[in-house]
PDB file of N, CA and C in Angstrom:
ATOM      1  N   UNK A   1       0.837  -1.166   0.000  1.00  0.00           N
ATOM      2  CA  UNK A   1       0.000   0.000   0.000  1.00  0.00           C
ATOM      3  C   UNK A   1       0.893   1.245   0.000  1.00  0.00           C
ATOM      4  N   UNK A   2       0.478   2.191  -0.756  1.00  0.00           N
ATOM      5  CA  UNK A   2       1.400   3.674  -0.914  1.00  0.00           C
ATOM      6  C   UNK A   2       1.286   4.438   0.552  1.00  0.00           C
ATOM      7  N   UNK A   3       2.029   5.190   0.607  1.00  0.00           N
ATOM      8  CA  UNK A   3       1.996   5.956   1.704  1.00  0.00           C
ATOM      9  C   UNK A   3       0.855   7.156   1.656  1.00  0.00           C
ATOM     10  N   UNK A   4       0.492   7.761   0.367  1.00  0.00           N
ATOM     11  CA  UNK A   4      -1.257   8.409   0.260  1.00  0.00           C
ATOM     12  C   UNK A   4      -1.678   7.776   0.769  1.00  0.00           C
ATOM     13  N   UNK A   5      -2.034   6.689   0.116  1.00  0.00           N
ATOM     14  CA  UNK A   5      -3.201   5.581   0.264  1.00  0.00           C
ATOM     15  C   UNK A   5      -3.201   5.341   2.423  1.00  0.00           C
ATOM     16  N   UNK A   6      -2.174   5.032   2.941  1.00  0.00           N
ATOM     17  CA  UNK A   6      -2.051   5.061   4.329  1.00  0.00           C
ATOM     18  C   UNK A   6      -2.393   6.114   5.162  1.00  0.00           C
ATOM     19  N   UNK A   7      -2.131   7.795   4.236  1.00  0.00           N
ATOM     20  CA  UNK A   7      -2.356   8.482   4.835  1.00  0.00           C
ATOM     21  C   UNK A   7      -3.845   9.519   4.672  1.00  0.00           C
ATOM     22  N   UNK A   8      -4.055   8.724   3.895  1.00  0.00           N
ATOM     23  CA  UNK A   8      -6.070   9.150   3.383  1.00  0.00           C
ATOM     24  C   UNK A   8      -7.113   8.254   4.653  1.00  0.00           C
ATOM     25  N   UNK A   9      -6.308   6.919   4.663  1.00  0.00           N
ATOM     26  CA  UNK A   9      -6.997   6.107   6.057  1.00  0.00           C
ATOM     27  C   UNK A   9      -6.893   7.171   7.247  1.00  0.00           C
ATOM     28  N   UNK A  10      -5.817   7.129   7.478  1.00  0.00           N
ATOM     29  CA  UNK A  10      -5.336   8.133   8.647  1.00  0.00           C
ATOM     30  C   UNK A  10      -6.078   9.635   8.966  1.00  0.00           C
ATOM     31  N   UNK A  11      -6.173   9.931   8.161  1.00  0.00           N
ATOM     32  CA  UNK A  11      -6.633  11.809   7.814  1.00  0.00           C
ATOM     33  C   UNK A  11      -8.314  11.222   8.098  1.00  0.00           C
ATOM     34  N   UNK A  12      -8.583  10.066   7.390  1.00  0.00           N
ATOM     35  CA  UNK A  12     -10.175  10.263   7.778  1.00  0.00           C
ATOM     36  C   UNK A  12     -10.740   9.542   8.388  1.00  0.00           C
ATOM     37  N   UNK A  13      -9.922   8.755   9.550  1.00  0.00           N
ATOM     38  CA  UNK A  13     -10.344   8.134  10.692  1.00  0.00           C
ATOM     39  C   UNK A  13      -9.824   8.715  11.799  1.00  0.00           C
ATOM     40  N   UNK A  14      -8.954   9.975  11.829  1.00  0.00           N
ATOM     41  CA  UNK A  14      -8.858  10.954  12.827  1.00  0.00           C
ATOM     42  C   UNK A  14     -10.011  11.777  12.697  1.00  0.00           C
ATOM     43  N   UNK A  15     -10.463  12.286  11.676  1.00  0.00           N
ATOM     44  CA  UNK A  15     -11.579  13.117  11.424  1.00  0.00           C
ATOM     45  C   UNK A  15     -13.061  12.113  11.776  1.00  0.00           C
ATOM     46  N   UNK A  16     -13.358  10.945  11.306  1.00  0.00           N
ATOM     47  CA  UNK A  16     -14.192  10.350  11.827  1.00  0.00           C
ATOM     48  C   UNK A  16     -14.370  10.166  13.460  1.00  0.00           C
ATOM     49  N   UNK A  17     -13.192   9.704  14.252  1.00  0.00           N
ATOM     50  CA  UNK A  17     -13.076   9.100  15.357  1.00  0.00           C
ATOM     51  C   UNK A  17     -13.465  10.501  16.027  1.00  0.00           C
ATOM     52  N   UNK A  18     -13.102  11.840  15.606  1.00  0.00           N
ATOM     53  CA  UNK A  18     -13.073  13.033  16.323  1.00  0.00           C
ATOM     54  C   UNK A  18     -14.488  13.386  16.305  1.00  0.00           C
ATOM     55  N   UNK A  19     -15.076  13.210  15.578  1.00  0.00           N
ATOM     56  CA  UNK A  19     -16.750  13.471  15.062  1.00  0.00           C
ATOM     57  C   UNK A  19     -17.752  12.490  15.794  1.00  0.00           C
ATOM     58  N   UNK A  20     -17.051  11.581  16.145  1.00  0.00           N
ATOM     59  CA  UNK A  20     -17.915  10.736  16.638  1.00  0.00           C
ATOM     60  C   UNK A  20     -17.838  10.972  18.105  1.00  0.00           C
ATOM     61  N   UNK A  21     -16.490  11.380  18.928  1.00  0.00           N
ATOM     62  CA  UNK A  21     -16.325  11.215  20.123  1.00  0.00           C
ATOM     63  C   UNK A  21     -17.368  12.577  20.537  1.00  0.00           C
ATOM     64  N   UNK A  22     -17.589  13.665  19.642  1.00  0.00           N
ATOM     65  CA  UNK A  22     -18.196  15.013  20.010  1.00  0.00           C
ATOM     66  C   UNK A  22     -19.295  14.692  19.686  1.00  0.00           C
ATOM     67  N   UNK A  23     -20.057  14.009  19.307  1.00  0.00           N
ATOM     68  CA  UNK A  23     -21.412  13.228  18.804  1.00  0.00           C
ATOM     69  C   UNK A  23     -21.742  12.705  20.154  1.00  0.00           C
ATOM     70  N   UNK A  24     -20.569  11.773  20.676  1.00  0.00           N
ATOM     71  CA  UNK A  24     -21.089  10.534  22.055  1.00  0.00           C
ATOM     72  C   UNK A  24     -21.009  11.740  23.229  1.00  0.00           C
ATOM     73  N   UNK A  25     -20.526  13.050  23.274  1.00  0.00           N
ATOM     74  CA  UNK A  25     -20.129  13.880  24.410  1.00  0.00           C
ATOM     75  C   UNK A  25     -21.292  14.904  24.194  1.00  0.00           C
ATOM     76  N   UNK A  26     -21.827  14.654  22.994  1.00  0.00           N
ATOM     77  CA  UNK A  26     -22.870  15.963  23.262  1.00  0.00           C
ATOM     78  C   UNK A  26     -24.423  15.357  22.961  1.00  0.00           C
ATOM     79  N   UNK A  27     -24.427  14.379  22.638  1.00  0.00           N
ATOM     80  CA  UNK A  27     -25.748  13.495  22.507  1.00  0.00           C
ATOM     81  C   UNK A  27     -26.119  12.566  23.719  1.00  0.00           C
ATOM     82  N   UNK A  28     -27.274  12.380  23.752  1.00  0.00           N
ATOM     83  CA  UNK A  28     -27.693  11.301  24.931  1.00  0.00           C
ATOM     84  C   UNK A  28     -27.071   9.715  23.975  1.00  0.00           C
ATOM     85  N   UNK A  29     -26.864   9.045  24.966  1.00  0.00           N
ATOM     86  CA  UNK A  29     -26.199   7.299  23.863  1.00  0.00           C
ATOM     87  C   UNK A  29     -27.507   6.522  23.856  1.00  0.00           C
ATOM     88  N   UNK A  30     -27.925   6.430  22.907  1.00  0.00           N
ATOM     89  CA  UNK A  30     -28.804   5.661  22.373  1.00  0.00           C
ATOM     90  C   UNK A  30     -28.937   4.572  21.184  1.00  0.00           C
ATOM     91  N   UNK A  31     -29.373   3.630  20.837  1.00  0.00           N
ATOM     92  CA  UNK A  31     -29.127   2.746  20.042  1.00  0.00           C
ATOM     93  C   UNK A  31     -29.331   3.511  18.770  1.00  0.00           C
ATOM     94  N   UNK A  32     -30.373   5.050  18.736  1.00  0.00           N
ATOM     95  CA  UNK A  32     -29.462   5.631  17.224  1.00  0.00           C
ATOM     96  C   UNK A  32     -28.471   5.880  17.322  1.00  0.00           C
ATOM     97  N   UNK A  33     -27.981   6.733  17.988  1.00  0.00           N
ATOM     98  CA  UNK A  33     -26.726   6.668  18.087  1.00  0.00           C
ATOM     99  C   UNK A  33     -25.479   6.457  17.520  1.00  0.00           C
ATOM    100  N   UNK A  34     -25.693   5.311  18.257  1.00  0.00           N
ATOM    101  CA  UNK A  34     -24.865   3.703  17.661  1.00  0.00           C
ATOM    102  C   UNK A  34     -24.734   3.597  16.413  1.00  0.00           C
ATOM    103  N   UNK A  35     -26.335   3.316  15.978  1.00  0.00           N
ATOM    104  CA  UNK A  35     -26.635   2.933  14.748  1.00  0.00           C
ATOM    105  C   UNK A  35     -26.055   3.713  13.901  1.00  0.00           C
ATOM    106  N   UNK A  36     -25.951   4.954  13.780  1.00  0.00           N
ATOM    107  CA  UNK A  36     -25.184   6.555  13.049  1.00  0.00           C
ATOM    108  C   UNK A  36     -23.896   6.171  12.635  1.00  0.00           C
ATOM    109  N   UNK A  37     -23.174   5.595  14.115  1.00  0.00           N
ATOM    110  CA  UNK A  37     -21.775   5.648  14.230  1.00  0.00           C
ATOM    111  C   UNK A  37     -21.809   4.702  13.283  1.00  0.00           C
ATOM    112  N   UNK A  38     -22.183   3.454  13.104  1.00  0.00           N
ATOM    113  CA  UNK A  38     -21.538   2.498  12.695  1.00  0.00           C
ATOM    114  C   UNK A  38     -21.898   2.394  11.051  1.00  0.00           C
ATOM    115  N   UNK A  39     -23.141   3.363  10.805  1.00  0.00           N
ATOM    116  CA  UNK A  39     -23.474   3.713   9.446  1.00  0.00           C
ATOM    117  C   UNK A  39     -22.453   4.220   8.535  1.00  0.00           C
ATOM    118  N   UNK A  40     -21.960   5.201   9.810  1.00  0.00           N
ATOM    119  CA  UNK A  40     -21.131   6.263   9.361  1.00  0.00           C
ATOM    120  C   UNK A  40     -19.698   5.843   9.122  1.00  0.00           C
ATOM    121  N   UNK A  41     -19.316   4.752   9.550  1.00  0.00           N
ATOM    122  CA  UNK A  41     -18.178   4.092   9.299  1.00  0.00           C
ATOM    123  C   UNK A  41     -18.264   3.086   8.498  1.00  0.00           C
ATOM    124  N   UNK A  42     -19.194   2.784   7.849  1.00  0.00           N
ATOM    125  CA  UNK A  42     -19.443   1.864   6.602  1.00  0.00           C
ATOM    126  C   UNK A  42     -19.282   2.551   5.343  1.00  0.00           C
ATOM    127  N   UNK A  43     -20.506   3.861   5.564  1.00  0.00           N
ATOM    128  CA  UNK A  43     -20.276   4.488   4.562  1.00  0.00           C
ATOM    129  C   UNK A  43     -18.938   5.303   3.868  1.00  0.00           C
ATOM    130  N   UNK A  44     -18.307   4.827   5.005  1.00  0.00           N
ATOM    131  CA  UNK A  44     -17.103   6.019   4.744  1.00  0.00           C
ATOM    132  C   UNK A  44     -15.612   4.722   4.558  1.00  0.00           C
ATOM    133  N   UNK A  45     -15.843   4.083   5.422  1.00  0.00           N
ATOM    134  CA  UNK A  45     -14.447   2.635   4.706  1.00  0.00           C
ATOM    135  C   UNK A  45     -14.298   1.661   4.325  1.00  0.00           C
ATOM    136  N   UNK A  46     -15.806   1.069   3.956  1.00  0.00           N
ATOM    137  CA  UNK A  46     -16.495   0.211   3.207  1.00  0.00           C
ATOM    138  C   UNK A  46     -15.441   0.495   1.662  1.00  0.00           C
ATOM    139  N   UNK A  47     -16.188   1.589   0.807  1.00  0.00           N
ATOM    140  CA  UNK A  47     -15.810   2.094   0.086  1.00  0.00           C
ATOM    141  C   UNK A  47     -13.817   1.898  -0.745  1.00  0.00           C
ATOM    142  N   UNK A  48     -13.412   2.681   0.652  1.00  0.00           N
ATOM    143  CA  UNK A  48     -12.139   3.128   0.050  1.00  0.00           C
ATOM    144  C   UNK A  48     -11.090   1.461   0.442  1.00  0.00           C
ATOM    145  N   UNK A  49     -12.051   0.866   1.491  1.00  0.00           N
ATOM    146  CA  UNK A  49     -11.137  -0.218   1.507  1.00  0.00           C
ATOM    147  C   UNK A  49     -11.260  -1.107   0.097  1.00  0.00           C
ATOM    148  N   UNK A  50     -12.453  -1.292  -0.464  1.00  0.00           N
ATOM    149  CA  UNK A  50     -12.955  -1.594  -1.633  1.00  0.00           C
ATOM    150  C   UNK A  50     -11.365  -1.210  -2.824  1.00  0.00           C
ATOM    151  N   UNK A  51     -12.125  -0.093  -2.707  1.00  0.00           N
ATOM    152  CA  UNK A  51     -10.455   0.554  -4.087  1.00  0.00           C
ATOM    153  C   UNK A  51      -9.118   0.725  -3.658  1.00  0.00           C
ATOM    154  N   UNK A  52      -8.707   0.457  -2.239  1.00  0.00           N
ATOM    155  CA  UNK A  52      -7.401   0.530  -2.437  1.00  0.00           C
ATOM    156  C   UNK A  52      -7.484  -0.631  -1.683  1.00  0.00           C
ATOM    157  N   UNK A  53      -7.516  -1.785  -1.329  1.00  0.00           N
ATOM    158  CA  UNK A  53      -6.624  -2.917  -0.050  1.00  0.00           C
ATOM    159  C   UNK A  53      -7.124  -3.632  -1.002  1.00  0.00           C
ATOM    160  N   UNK A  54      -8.227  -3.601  -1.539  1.00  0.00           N
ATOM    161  CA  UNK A  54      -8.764  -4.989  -2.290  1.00  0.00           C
ATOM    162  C   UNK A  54      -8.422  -5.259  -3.597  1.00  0.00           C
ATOM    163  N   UNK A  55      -7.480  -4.313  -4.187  1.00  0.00           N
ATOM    164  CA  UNK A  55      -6.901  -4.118  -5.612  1.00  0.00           C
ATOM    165  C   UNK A  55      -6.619  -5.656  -5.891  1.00  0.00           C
TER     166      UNK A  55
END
């Protein structure tokens, strides 16, 4: 894997993980919630793992 490619994971699972922790700190935790988070991490590395790891 290229070092972009390592550092596009990186850049947007700091930005995810950061979005989510201010999501769980300013929302009540509820099974939407949850459900958001884990949407939200499908929709987002589902994808790129697709076009770059699975080449």
């Amino acid at each position: 894997m290229k070092k972009g490619t390592i550092a596009r994971f990186v850049v947007l699972g700091v930005l995810w993980l950061g979005l989510c922790c201010y999501m769980l700190a300013h929302a009540q935790v509820t099974l939407y919630t949850v459900f958001v988070i884990v949407a939200s991490a499908i929709i987002i590395f589902v994808p790129m793992y697709k076009k770059y790891i699975k080449k």
